[in-house]
PDB file of N, CA and C in Angstrom:
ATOM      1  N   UNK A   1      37.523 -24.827 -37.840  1.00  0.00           N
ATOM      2  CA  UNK A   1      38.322 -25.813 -37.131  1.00  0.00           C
ATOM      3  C   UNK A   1      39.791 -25.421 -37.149  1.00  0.00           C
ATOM      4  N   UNK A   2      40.355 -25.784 -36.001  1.00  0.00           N
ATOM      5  CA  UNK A   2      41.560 -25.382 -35.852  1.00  0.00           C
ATOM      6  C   UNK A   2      42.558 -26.128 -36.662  1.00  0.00           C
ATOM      7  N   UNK A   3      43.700 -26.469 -36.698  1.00  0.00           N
ATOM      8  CA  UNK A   3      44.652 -27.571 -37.217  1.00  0.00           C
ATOM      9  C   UNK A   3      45.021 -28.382 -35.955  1.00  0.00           C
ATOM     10  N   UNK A   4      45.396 -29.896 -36.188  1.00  0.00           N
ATOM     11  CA  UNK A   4      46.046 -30.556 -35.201  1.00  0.00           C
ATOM     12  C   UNK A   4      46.960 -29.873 -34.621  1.00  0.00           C
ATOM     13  N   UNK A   5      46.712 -30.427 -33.109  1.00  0.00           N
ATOM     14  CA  UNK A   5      48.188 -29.822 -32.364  1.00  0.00           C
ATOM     15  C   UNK A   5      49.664 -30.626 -32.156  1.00  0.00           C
ATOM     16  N   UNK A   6      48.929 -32.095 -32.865  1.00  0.00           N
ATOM     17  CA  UNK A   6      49.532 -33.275 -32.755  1.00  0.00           C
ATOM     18  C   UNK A   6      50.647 -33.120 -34.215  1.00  0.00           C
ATOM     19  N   UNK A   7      49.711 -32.362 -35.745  1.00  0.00           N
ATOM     20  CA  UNK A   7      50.542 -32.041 -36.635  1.00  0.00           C
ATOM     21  C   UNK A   7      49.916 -31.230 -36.975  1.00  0.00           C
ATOM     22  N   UNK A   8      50.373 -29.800 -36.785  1.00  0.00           N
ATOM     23  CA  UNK A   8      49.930 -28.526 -36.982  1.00  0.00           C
ATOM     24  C   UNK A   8      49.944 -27.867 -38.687  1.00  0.00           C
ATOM     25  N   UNK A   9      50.477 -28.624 -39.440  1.00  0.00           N
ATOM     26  CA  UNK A   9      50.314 -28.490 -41.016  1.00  0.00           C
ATOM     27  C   UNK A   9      49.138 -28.921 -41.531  1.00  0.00           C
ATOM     28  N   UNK A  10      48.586 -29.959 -41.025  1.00  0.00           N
ATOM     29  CA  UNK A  10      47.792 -30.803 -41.541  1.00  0.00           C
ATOM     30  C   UNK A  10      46.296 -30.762 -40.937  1.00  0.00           C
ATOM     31  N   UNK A  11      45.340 -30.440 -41.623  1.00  0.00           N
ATOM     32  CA  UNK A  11      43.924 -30.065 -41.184  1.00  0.00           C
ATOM     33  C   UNK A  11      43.223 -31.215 -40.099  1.00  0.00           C
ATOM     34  N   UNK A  12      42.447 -30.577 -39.154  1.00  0.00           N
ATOM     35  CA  UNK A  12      42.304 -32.171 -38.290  1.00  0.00           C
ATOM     36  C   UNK A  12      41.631 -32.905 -38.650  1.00  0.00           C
ATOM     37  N   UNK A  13      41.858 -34.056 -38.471  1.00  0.00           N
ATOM     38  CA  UNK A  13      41.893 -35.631 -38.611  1.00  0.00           C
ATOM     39  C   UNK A  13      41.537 -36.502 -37.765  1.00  0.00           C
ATOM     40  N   UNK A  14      40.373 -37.735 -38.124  1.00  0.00           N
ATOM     41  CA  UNK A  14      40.206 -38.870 -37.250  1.00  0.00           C
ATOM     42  C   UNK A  14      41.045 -39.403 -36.659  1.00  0.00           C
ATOM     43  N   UNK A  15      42.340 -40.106 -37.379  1.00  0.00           N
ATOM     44  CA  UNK A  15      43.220 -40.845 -36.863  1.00  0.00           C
ATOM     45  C   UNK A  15      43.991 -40.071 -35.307  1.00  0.00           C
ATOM     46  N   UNK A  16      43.600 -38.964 -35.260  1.00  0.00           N
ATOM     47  CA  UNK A  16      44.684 -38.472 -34.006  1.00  0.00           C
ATOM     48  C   UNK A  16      43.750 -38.298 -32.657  1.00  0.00           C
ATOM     49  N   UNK A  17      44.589 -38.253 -31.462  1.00  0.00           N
ATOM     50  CA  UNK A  17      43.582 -38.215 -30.558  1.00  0.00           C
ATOM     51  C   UNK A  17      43.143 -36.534 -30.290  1.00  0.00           C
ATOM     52  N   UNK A  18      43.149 -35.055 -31.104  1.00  0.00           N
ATOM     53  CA  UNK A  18      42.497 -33.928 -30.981  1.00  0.00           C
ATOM     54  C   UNK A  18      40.957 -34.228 -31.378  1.00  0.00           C
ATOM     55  N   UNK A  19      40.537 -35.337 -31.784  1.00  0.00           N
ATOM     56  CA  UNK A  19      39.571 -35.471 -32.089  1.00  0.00           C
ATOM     57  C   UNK A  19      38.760 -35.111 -33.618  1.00  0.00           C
ATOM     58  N   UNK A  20      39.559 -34.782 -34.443  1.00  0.00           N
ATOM     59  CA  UNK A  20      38.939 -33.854 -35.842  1.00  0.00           C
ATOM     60  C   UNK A  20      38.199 -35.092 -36.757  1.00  0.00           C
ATOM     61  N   UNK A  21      37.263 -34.885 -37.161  1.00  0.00           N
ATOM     62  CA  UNK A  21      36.693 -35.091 -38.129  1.00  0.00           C
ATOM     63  C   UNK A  21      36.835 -35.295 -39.551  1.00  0.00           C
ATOM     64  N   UNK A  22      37.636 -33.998 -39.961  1.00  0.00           N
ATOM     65  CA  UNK A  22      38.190 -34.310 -41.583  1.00  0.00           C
ATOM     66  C   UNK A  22      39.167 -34.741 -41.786  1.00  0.00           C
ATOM     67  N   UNK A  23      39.370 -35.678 -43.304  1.00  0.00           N
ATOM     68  CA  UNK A  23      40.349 -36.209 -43.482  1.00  0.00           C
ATOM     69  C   UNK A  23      41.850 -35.996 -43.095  1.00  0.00           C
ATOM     70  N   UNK A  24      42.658 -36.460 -43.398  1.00  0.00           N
ATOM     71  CA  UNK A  24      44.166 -35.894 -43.755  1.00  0.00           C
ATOM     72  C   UNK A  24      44.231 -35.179 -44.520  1.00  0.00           C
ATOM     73  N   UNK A  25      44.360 -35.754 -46.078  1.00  0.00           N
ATOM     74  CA  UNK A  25      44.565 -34.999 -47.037  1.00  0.00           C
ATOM     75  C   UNK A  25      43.070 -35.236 -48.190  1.00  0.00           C
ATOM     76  N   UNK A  26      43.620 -33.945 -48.669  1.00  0.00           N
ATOM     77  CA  UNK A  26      42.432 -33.519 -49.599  1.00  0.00           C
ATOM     78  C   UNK A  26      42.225 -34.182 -50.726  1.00  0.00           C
ATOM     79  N   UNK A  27      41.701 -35.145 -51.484  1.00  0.00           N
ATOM     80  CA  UNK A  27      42.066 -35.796 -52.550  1.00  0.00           C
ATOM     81  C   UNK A  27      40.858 -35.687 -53.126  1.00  0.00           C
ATOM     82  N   UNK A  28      41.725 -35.176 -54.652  1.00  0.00           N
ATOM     83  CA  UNK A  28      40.475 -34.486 -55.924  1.00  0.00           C
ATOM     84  C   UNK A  28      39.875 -35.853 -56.738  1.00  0.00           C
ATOM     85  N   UNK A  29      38.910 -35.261 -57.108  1.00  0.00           N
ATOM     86  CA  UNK A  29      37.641 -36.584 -57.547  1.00  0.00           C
ATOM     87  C   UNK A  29      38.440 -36.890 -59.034  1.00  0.00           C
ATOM     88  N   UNK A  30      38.313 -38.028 -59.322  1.00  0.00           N
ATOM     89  CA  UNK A  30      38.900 -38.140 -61.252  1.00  0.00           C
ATOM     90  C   UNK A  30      37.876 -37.419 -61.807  1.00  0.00           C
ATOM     91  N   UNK A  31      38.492 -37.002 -62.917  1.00  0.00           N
ATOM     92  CA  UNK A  31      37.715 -36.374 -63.784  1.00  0.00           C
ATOM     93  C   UNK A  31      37.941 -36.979 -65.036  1.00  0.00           C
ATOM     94  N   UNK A  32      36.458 -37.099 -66.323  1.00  0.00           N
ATOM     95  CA  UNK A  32      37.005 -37.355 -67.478  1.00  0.00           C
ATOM     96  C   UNK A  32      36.552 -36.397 -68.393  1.00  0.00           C
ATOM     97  N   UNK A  33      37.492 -36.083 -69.527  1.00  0.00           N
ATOM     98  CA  UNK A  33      37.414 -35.501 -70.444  1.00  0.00           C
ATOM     99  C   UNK A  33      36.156 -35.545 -71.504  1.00  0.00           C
ATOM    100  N   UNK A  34      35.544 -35.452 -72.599  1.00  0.00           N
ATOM    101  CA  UNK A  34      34.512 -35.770 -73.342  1.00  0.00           C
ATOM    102  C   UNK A  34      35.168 -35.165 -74.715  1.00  0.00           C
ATOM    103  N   UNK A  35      36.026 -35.531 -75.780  1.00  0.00           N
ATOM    104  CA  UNK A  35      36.118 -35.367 -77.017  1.00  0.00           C
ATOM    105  C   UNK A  35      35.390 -34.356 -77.630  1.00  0.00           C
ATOM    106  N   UNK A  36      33.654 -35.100 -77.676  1.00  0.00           N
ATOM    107  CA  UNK A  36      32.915 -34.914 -78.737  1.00  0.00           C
ATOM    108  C   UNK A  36      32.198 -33.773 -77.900  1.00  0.00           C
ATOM    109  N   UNK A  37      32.162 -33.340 -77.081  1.00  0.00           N
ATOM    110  CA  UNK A  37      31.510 -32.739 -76.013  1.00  0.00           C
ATOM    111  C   UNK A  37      32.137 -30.883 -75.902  1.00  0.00           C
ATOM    112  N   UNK A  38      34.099 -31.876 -75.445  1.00  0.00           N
ATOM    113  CA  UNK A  38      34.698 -30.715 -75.164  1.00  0.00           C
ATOM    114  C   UNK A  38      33.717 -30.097 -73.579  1.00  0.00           C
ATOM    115  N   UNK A  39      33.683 -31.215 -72.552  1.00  0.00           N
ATOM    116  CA  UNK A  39      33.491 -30.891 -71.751  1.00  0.00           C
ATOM    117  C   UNK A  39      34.099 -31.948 -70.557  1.00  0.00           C
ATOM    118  N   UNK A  40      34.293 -31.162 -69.124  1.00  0.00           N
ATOM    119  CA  UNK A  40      34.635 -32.645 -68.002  1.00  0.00           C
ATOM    120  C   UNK A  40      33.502 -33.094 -67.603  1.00  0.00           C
ATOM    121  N   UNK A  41      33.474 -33.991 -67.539  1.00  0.00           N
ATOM    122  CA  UNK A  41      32.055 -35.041 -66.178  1.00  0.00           C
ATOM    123  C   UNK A  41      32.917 -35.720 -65.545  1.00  0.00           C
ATOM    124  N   UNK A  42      31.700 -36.277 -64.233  1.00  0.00           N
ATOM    125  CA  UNK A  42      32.972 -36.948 -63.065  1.00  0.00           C
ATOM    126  C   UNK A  42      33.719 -37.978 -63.599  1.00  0.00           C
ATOM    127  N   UNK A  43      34.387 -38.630 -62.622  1.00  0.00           N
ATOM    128  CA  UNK A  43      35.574 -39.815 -63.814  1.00  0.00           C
ATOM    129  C   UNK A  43      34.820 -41.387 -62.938  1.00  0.00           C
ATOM    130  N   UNK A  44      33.909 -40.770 -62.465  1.00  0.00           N
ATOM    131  CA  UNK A  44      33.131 -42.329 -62.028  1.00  0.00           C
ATOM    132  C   UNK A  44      32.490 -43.214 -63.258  1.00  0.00           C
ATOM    133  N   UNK A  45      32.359 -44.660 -63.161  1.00  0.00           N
ATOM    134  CA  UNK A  45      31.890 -44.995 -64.558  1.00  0.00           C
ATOM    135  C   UNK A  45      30.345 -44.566 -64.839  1.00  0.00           C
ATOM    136  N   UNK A  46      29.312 -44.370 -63.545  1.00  0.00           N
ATOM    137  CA  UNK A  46      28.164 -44.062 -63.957  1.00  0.00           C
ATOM    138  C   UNK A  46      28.108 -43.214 -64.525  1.00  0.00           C
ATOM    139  N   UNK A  47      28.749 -41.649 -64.072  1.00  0.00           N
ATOM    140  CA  UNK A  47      28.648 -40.742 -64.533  1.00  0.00           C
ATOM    141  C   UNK A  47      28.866 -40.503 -65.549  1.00  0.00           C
ATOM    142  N   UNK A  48      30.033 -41.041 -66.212  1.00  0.00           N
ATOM    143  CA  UNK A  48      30.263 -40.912 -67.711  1.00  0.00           C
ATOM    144  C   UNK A  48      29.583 -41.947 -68.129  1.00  0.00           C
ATOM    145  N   UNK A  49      29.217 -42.707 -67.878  1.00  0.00           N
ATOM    146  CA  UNK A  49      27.749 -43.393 -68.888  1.00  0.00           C
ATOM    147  C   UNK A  49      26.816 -42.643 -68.864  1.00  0.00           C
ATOM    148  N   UNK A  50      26.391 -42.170 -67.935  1.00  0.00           N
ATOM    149  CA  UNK A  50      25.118 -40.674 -67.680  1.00  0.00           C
ATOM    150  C   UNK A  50      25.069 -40.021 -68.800  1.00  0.00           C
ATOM    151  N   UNK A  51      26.524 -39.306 -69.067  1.00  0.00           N
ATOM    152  CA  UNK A  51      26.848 -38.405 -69.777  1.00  0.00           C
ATOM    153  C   UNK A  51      26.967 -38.809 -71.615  1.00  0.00           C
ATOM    154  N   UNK A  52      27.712 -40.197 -71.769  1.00  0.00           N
ATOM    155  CA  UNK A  52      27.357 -40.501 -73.338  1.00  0.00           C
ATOM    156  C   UNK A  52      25.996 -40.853 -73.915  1.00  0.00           C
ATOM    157  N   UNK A  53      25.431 -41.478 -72.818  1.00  0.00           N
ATOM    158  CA  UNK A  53      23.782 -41.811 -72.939  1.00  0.00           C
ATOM    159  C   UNK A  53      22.879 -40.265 -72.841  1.00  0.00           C
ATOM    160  N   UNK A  54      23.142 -38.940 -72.782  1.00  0.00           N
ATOM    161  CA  UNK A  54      22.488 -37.800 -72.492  1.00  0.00           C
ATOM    162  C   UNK A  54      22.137 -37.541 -74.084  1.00  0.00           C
ATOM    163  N   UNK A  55      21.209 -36.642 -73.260  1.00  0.00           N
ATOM    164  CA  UNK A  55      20.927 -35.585 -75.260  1.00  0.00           C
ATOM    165  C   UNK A  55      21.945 -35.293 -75.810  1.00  0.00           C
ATOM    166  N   UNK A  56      22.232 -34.525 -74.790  1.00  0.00           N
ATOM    167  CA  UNK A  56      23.341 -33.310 -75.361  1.00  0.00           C
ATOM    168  C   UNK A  56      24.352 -34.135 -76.055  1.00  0.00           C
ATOM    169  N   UNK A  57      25.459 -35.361 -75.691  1.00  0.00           N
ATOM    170  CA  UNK A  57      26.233 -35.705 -76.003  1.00  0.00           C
ATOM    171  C   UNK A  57      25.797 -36.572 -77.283  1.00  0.00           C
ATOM    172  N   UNK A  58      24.401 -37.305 -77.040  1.00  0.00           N
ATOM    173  CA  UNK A  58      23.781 -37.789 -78.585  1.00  0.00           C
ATOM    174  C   UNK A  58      24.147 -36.803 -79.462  1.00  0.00           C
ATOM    175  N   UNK A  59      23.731 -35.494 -79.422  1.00  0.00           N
ATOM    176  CA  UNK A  59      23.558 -34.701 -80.371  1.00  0.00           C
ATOM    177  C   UNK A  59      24.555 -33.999 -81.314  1.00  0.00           C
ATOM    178  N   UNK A  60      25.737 -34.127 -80.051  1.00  0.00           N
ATOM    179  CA  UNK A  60      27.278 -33.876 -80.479  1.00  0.00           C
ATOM    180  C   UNK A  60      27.580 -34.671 -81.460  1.00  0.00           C
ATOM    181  N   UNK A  61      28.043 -36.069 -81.158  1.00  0.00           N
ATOM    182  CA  UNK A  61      28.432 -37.307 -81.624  1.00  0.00           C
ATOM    183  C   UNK A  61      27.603 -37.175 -82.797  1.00  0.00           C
ATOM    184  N   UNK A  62      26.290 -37.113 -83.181  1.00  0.00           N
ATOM    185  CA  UNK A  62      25.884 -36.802 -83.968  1.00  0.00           C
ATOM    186  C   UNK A  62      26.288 -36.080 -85.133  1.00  0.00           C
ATOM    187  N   UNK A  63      26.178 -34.623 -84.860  1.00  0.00           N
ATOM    188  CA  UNK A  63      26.721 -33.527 -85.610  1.00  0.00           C
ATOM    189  C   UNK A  63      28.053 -34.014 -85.972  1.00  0.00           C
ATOM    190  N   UNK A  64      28.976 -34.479 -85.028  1.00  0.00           N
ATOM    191  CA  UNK A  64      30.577 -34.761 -85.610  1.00  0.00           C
ATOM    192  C   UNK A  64      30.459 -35.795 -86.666  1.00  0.00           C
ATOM    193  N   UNK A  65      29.761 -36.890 -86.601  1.00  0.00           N
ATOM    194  CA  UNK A  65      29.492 -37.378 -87.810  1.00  0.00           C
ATOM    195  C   UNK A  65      29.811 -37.196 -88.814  1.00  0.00           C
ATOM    196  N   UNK A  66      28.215 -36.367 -88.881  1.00  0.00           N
ATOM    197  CA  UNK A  66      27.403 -35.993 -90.331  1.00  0.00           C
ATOM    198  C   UNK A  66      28.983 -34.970 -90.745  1.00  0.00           C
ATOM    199  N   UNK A  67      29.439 -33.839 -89.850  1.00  0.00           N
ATOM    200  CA  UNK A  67      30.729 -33.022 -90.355  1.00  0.00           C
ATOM    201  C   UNK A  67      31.947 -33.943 -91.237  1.00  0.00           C
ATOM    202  N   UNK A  68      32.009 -34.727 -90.959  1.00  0.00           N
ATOM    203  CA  UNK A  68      32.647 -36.101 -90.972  1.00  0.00           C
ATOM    204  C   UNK A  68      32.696 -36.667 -92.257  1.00  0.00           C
ATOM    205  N   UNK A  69      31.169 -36.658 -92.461  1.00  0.00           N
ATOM    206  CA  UNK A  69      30.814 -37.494 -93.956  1.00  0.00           C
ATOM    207  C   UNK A  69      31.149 -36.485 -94.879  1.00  0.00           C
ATOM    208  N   UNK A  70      30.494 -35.371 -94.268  1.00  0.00           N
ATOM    209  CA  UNK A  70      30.712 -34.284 -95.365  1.00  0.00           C
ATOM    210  C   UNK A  70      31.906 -33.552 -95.602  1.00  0.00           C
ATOM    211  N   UNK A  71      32.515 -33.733 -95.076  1.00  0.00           N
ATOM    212  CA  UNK A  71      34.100 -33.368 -95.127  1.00  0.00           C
ATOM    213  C   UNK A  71      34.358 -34.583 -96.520  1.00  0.00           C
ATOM    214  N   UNK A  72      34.240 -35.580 -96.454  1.00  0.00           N
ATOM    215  CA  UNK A  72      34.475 -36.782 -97.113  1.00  0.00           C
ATOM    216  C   UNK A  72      34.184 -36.636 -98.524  1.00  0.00           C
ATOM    217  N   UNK A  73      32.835 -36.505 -98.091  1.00  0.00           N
ATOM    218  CA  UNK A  73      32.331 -35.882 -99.603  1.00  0.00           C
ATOM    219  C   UNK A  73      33.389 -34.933-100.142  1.00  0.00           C
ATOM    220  N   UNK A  74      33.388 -33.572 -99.878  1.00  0.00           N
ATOM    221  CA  UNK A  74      33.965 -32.840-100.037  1.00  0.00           C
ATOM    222  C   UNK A  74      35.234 -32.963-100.751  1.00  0.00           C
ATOM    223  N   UNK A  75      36.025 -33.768-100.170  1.00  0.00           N
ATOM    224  CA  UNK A  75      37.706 -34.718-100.252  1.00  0.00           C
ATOM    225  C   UNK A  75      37.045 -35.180-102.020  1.00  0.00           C
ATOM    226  N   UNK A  76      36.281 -35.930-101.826  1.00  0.00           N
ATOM    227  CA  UNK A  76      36.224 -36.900-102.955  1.00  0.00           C
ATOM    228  C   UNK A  76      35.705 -35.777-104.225  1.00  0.00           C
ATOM    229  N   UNK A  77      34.794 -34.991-103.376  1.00  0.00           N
ATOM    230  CA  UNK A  77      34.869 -33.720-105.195  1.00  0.00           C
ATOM    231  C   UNK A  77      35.500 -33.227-105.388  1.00  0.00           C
ATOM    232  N   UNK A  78      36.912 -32.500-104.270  1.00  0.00           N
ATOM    233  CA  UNK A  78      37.733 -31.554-104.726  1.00  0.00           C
ATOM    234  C   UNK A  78      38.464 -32.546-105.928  1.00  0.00           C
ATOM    235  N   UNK A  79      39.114 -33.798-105.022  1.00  0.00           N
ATOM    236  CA  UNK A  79      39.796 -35.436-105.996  1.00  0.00           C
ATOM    237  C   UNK A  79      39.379 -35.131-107.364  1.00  0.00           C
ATOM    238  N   UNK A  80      37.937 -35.102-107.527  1.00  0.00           N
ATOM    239  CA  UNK A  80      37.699 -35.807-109.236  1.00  0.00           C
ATOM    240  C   UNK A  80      37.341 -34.033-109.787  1.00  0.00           C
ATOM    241  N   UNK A  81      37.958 -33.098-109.228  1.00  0.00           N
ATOM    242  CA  UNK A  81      37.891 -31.876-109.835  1.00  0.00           C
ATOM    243  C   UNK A  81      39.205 -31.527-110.220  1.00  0.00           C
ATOM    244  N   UNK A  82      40.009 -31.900-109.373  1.00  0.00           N
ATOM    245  CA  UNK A  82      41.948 -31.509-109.927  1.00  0.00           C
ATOM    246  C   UNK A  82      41.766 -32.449-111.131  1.00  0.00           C
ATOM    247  N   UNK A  83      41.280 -34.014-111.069  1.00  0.00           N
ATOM    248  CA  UNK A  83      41.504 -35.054-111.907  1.00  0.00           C
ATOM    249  C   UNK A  83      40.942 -33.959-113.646  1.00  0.00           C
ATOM    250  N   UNK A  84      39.712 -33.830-112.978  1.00  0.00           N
ATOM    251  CA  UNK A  84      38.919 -33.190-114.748  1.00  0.00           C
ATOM    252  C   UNK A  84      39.921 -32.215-115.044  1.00  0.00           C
ATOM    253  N   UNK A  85      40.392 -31.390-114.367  1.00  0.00           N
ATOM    254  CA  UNK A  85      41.246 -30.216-114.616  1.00  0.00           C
ATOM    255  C   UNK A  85      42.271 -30.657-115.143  1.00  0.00           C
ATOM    256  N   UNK A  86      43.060 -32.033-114.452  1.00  0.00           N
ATOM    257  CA  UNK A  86      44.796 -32.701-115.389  1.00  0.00           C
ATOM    258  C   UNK A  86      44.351 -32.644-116.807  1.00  0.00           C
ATOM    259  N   UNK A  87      42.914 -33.747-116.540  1.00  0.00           N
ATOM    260  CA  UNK A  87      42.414 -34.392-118.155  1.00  0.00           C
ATOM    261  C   UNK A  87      42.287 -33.112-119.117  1.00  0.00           C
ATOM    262  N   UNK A  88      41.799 -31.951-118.421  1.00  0.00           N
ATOM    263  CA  UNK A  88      41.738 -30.835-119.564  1.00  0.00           C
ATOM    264  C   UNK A  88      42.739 -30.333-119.888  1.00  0.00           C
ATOM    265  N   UNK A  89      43.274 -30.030-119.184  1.00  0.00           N
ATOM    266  CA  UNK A  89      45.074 -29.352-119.897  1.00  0.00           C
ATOM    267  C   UNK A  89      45.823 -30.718-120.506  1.00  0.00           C
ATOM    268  N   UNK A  90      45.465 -31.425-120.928  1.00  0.00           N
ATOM    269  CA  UNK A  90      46.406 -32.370-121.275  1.00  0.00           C
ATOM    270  C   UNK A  90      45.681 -32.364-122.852  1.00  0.00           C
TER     271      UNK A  90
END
């Protein structure tokens, strides 16, 4: 397709009388991000319900968890290991 002759920048368009078909301007879909994913899905609400309700993203959310707890753990043994270590040098 050619460009309007009516506005020759702009791809053709319903509103003019050359008759074109496609829009004016090009306008990009929202997109949303996913945290736990580290991936985009569309930014419609189904879609990102699609997408937290999926395996894959169960399985994420999941795993970040459990990393989560166990990090925690972790925190709390290194804690009462400096602690035994004060109590011994003292």
């Amino acid at each position: 397709p050619s460009a309007c002759p009516t506005r020759p920048a702009l791809v053709p368009h319903a509103s003019c009388a050359c008759g074109g078909a496609m829009t004016e301007w090009w306008v990009s879909q929202k997109k949303n991000w996913c945290e736990i994913c580290r991936v985009w899905t569309g930014g419609h609400i189904q879609q990102i319900l699609k997408h937290k309700n999926g395996r894959m993203h169960q399985e994420h959310e999941e795993k970040m968890l459990k990393e989560a707890r166990q990090r925690e753990v972790d925190r709390e043994k290194d804690k009462k290991d400096v602690l035994n270590q004060i109590e011994q040098i003292e």
